[in-house]
Protein backbone atom coordinates (compact mmCIF):
# COMPACT_ATOMS: atom_id res chain seq x y z
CA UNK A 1 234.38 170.54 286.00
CA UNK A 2 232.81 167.09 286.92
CA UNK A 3 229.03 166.72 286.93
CA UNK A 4 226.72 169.95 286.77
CA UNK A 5 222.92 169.91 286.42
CA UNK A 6 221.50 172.42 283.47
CA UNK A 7 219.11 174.05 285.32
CA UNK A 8 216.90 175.26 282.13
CA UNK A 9 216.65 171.56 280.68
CA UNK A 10 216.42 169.81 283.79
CA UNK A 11 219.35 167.49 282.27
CA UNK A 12 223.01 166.63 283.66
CA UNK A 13 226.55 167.68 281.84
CA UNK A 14 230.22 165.71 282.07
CA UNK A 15 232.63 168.00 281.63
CA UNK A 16 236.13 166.28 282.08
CA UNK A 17 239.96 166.67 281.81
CA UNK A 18 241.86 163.30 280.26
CA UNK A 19 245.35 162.58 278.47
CA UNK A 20 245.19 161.47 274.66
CA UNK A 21 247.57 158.76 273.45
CA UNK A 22 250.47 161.44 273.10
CA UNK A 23 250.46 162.53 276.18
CA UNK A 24 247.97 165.76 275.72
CA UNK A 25 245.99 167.03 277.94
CA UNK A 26 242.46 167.23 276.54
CA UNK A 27 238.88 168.08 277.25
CA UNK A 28 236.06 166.27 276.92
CA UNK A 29 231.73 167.32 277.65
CA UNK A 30 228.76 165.65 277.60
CA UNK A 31 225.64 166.63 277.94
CA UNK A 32 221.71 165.54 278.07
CA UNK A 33 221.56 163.15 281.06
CA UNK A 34 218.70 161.87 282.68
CA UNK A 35 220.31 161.67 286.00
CA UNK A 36 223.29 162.83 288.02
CA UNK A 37 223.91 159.04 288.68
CA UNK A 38 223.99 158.30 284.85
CA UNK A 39 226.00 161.15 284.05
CA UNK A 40 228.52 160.03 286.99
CA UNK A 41 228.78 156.40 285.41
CA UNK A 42 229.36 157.98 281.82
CA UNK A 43 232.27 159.88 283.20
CA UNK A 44 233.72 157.12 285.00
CA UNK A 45 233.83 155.02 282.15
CA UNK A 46 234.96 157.49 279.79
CA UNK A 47 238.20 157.96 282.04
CA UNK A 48 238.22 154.48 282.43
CA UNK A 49 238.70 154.15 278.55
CA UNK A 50 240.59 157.16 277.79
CA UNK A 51 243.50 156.24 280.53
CA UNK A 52 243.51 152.36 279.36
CA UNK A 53 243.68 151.55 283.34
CA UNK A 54 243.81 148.03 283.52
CA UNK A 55 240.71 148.29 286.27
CA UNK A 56 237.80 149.29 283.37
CA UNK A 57 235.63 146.67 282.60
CA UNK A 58 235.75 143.92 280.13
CA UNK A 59 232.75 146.01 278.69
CA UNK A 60 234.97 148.84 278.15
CA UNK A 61 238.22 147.47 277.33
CA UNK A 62 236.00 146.14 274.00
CA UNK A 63 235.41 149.32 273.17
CA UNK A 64 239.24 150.17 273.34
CA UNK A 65 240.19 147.75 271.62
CA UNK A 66 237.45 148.15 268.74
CA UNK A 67 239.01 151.51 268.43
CA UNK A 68 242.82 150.24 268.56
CA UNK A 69 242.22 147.32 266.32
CA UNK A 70 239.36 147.85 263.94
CA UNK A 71 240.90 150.73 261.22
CA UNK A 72 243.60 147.65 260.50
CA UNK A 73 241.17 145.20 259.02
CA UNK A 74 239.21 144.59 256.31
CA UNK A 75 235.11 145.23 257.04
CA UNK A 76 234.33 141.69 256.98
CA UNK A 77 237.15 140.44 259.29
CA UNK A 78 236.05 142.92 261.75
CA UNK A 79 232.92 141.69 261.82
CA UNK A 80 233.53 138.18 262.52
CA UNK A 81 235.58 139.55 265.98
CA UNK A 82 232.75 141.83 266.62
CA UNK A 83 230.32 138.62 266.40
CA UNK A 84 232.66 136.65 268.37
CA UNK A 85 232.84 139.86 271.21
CA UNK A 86 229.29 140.04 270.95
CA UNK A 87 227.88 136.75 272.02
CA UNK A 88 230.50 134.82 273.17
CA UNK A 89 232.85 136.77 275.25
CA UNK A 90 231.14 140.15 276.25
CA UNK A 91 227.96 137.64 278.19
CA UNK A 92 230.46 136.30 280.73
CA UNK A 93 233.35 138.69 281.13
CA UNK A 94 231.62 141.61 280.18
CA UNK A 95 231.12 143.86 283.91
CA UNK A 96 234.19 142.13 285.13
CA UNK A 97 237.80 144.58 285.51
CA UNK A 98 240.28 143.36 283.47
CA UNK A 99 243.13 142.68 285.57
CA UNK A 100 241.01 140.61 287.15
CA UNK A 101 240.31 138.07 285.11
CA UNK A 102 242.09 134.91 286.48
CA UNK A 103 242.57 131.26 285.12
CA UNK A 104 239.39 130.16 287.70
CA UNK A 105 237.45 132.23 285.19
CA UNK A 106 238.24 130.98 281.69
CA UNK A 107 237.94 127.59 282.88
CA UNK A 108 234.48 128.54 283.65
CA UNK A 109 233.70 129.53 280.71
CA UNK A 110 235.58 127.11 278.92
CA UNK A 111 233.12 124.58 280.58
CA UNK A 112 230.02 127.05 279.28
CA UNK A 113 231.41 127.44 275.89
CA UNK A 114 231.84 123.38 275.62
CA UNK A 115 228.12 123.15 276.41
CA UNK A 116 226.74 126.41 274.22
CA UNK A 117 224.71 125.47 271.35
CA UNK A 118 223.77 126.59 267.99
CA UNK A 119 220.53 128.04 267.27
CA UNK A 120 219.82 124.32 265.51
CA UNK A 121 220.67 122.87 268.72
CA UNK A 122 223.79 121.53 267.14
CA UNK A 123 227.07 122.00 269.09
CA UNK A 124 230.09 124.46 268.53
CA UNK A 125 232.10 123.10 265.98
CA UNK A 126 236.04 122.61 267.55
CA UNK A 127 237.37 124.36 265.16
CA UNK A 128 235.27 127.31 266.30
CA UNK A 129 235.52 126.53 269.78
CA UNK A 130 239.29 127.33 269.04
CA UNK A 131 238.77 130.48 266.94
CA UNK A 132 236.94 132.25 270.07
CA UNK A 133 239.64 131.22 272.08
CA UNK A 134 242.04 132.99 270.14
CA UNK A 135 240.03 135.86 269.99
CA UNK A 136 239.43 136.15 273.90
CA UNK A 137 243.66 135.39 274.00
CA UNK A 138 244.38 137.92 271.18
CA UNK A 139 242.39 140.48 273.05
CA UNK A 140 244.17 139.82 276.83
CA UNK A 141 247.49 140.10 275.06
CA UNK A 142 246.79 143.33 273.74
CA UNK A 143 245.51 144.48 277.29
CA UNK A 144 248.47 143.26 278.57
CA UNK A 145 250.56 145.31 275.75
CA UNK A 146 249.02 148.45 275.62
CA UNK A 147 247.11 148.98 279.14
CA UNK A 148 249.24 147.36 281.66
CA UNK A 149 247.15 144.12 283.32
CA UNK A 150 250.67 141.80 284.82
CA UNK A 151 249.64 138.98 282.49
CA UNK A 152 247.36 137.03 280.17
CA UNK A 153 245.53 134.37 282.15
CA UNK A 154 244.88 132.27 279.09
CA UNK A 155 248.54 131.37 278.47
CA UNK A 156 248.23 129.57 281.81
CA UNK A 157 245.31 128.05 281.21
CA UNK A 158 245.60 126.63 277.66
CA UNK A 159 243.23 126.51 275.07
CA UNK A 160 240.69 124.71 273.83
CA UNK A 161 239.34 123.26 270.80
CA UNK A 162 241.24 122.58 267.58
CA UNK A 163 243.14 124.14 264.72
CA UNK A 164 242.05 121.62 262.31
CA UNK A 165 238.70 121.14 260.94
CA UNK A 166 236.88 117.72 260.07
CA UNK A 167 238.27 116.18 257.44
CA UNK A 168 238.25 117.93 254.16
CA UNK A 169 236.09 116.15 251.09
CA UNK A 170 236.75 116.52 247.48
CA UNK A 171 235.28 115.47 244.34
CA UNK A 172 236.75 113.50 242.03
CA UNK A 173 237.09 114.69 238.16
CA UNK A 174 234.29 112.18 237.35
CA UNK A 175 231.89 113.54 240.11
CA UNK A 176 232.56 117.00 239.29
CA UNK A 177 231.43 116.38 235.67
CA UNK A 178 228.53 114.75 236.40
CA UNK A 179 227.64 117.47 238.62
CA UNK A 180 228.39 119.83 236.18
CA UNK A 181 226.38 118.55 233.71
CA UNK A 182 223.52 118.71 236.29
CA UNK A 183 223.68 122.83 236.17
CA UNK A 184 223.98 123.67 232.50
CA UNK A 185 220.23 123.97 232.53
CA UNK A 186 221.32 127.57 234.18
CA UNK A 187 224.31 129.66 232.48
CA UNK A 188 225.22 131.74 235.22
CA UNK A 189 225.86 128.87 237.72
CA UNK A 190 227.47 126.73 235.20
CA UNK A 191 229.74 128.86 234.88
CA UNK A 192 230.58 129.79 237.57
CA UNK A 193 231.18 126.31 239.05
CA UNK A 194 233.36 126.27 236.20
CA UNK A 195 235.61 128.87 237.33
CA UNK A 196 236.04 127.84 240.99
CA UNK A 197 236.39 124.37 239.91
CA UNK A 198 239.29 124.56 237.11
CA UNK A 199 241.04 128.08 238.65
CA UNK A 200 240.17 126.57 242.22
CA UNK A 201 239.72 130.22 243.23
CA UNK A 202 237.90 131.35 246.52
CA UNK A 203 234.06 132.38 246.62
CA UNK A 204 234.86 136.01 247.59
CA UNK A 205 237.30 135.96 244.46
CA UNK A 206 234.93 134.62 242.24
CA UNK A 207 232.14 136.87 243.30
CA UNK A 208 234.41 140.19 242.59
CA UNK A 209 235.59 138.89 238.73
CA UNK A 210 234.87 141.49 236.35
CA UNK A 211 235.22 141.15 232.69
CA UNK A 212 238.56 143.68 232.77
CA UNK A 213 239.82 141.09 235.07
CA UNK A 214 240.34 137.80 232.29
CA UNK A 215 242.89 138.43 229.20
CA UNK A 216 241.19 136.39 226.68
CA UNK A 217 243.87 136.92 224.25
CA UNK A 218 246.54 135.73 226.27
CA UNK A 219 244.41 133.05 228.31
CA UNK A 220 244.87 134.84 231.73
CA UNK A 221 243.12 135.87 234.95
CA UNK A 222 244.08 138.13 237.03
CA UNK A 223 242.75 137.78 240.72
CA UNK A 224 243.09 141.47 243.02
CA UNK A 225 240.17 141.52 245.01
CA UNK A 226 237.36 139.70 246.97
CA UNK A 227 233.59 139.96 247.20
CA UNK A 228 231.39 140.46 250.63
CA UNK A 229 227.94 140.63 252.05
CA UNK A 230 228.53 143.29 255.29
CA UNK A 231 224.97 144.36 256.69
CA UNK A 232 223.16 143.95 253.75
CA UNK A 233 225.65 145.79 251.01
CA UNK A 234 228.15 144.90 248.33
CA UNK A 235 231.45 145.25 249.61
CA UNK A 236 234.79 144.68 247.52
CA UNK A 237 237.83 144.30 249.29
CA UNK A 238 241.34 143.01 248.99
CA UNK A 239 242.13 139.29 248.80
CA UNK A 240 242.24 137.04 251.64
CA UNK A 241 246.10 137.43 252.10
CA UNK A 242 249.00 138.98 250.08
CA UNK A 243 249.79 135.82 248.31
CA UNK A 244 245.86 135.98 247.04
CA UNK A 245 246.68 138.22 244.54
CA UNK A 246 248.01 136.25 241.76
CA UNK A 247 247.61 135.82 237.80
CA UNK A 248 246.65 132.02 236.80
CA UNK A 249 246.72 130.70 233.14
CA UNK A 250 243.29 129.62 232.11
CA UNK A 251 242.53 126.65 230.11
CA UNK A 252 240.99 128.00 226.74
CA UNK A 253 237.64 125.67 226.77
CA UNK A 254 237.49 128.10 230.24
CA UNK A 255 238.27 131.08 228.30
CA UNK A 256 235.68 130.24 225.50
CA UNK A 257 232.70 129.29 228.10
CA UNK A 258 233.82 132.54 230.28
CA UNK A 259 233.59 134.82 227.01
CA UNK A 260 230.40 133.14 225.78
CA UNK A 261 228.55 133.99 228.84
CA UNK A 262 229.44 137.23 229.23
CA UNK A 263 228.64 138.18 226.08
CA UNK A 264 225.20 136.47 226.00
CA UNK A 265 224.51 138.43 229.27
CA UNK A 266 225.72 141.65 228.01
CA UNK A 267 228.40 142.45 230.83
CA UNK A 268 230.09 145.65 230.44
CA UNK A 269 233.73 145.42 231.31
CA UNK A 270 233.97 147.04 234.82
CA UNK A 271 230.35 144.77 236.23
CA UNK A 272 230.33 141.91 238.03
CA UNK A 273 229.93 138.90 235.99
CA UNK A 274 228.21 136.62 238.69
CA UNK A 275 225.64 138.42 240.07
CA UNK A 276 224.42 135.89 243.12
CA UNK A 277 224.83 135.45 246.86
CA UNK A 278 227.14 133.04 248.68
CA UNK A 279 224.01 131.86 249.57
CA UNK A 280 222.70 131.81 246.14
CA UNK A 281 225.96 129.45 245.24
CA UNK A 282 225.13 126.93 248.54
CA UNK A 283 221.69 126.41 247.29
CA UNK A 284 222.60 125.27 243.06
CA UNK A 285 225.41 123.18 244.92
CA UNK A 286 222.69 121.60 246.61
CA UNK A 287 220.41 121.24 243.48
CA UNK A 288 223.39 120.10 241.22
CA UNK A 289 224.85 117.89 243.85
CA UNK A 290 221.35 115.97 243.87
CA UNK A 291 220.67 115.87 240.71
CA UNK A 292 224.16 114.55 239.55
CA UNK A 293 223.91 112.09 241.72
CA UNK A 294 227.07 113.20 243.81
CA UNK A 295 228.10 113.98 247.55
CA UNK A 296 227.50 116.75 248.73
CA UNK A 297 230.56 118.95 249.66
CA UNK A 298 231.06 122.54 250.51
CA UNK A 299 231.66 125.40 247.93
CA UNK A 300 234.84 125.86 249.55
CA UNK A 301 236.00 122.19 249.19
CA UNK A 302 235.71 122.53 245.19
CA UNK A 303 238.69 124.13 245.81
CA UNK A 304 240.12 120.96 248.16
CA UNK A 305 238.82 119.08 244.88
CA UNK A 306 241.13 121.25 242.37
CA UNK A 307 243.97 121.01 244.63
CA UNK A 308 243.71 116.92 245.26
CA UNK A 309 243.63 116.92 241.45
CA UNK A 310 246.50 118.79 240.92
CA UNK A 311 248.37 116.52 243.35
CA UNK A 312 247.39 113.60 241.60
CA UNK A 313 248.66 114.67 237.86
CA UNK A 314 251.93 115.18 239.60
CA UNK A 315 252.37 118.71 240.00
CA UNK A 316 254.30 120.16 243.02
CA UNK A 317 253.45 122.34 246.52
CA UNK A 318 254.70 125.04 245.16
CA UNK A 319 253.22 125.46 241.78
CA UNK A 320 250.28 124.25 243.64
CA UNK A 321 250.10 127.24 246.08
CA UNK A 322 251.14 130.04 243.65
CA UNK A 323 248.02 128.97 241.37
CA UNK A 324 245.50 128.56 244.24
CA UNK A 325 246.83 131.64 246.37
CA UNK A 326 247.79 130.04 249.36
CA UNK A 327 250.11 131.96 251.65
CA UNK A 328 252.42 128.91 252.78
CA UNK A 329 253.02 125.52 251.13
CA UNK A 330 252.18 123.88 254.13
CA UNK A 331 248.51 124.03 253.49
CA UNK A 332 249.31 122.44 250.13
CA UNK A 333 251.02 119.30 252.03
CA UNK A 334 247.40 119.19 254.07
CA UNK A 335 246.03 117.05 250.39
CA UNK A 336 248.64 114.62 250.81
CA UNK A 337 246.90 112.51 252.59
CA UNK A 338 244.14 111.97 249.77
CA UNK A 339 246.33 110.21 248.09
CA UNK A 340 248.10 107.37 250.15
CA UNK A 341 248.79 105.27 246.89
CA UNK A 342 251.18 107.79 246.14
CA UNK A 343 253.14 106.94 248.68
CA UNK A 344 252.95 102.93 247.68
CA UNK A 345 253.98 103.75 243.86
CA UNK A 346 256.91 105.97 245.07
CA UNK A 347 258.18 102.54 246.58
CA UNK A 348 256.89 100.45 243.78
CA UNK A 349 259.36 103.27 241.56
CA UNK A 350 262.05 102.80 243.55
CA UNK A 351 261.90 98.75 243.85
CA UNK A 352 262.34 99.23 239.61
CA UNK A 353 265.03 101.41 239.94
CA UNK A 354 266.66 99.30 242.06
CA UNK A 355 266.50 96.53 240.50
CA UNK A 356 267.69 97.77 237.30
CA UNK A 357 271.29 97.90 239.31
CA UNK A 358 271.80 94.77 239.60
């Protein structure tokens, strides 16, 4: 067992007792190294990994816990992490042992993180800033779970960054019309502006609709699944959360423009009816946003827009987050702000009612 040298190939084998995750004793070979030296360093890493001693690497532990953690989500979550691993946490903690990362440390690369800077030149967004501290925390506390480091220095040092983004921008009905009007010299993106702006659906969701998926008889859609772009290829997966799966009522103009364009495109019931990238959808925003004579927002905050309209014609948080998928009402009351006259009429309303007493 150990390291041996195969004296016909000139090359170096691992051959190597370890204990699986139940306990079983197992064996393990490897063979076609260069050198005794790299053949040594494979087989202390591979122990390393395979005991979950909190003395392997940061290197390694990512590899651990890309095994643990990655079967459990969906493609394209994983590959935001593996991003995050990749370039912002692996550069700085990536030779050093686990249980030895102290509070010292992440301060230190808090302060590099505060100063990294986008590809533009631009700086990290806070909102990011946070996300890759939650990632570096997330990934301690499962160290600390599973492979037995004493603690999680991040919970000592605090995080950084924040949990809410810059403020959120919406069109108003009258801007999204006129925008609207700006695209109807193209079908397919007419369209589907149409659908994310009066079903305020997600991008992902309205990139997976299929014809099977709208009940034009009784005015319905039915939203089980999301669209992605993972390395180059078409991937369909389930909805953002549980409460993303939802049927909404659909307007029947909607229904009638929907219909119309599938048929004039000659969809077949199980295709996807907006065949363009998330990319593809950034760019005619752009176009219709200039030619309409409008701000320019995000795709995303067309949905902002249909939820600050909903608010304003009255309707309530929780009707409000059934229709638009969200999984708590408490994003819902994130719109109220939009909409500080509200809070002057409610007085206005009761200043009536009052006086009517007397």
């Amino acid at each position: 067992m150990g390291v041996t040298k195969d004296e016909k190939r000139g090359t170096w084998t691992v051959q190597c007792w370890y204990k699986n995750w139940t306990g079983e004793r197992c064996k393990k070979m490897k063979r076609g190294f260069a050198s005794k030296r790299e053949a040594q360093q494979w087989e202390h890493d591979f122990l390393a990994i395979a005991s979950g001693e909190p003395t392997m690497s940061f290197g390694e532990f990512c590899k651990t816990y890309e095994t643990d953690i990655k079967p459990r989500l969906k493609p394209n979550t994983w590959q935001t992490k593996d991003h995050i691993i990749r370039t912002k946490l692996l550069p700085y903690f990536g030779s050093k042992p686990v249980n030895e990362i102290t509070g010292s440390d992440i301060l230190n690369w808090k302060n590099e993180l505060m100063h990294t800077k986008t590809s533009s030149g631009a700086a990290l967004s806070q909102t990011y800033i946070r996300t890759v501290c939650n990632q570096l925390s997330a990934m301690l506390n499962h160290a600390v779970r599973f492979y037995n480091p004493s603690s999680n220095p991040m919970a000592k040092v605090g995080k950084i960054g924040s949990k809410e983004g810059s403020e959120m921008q919406f069109w108003t009905k009258d801007e999204y019309l006129r925008f609207s009007n700006a695209t109807m010299d193209k079908p397919s993106s007419f369209t589907a502006f149409e659908v994310l702006y009066w079903m305020g659906i997600r991008e992902g969701e309205l990139l997976a609709l299929t014809p099977a998926d709208f009940d034009f008889v009784k005015l319905r859609l039915s939203i089980t699944k999301s669209y992605q772009r993972i390395k180059g290829e078409d991937v369909i997966t389930d909805p953002k959360t549980r409460k993303s799966i939802r049927t909404i009522d659909i307007p029947r103009f909607l229904v009638d423009e929907v219909a119309e364009y599938i048929q004039q495109e000659d969809i077949e019931p199980a295709q996807r009816i907006f065949i363009i990238t998330k990319h593809g959808l950034y760019h005619e925003m752009e176009r219709g946003s200039r030619m309409g004579g409008v701000k320019r927002i995000r795709v995303h905050d067309i949905r902002h827009s249909r939820a600050s309209l909903l608010i304003e014609m009255g309707f309530g948080v929780l009707a409000i987050a059934d229709r638009l998928g969200y999984e708590s009402i408490d994003i819902t009351y994130r719109y109220a702000h939009l909409f500080p006259e509200k809070k002057s009429s409610i007085a206005n309303r009761l200043e009536i009612e009052g006086s009517e007493r007397l």
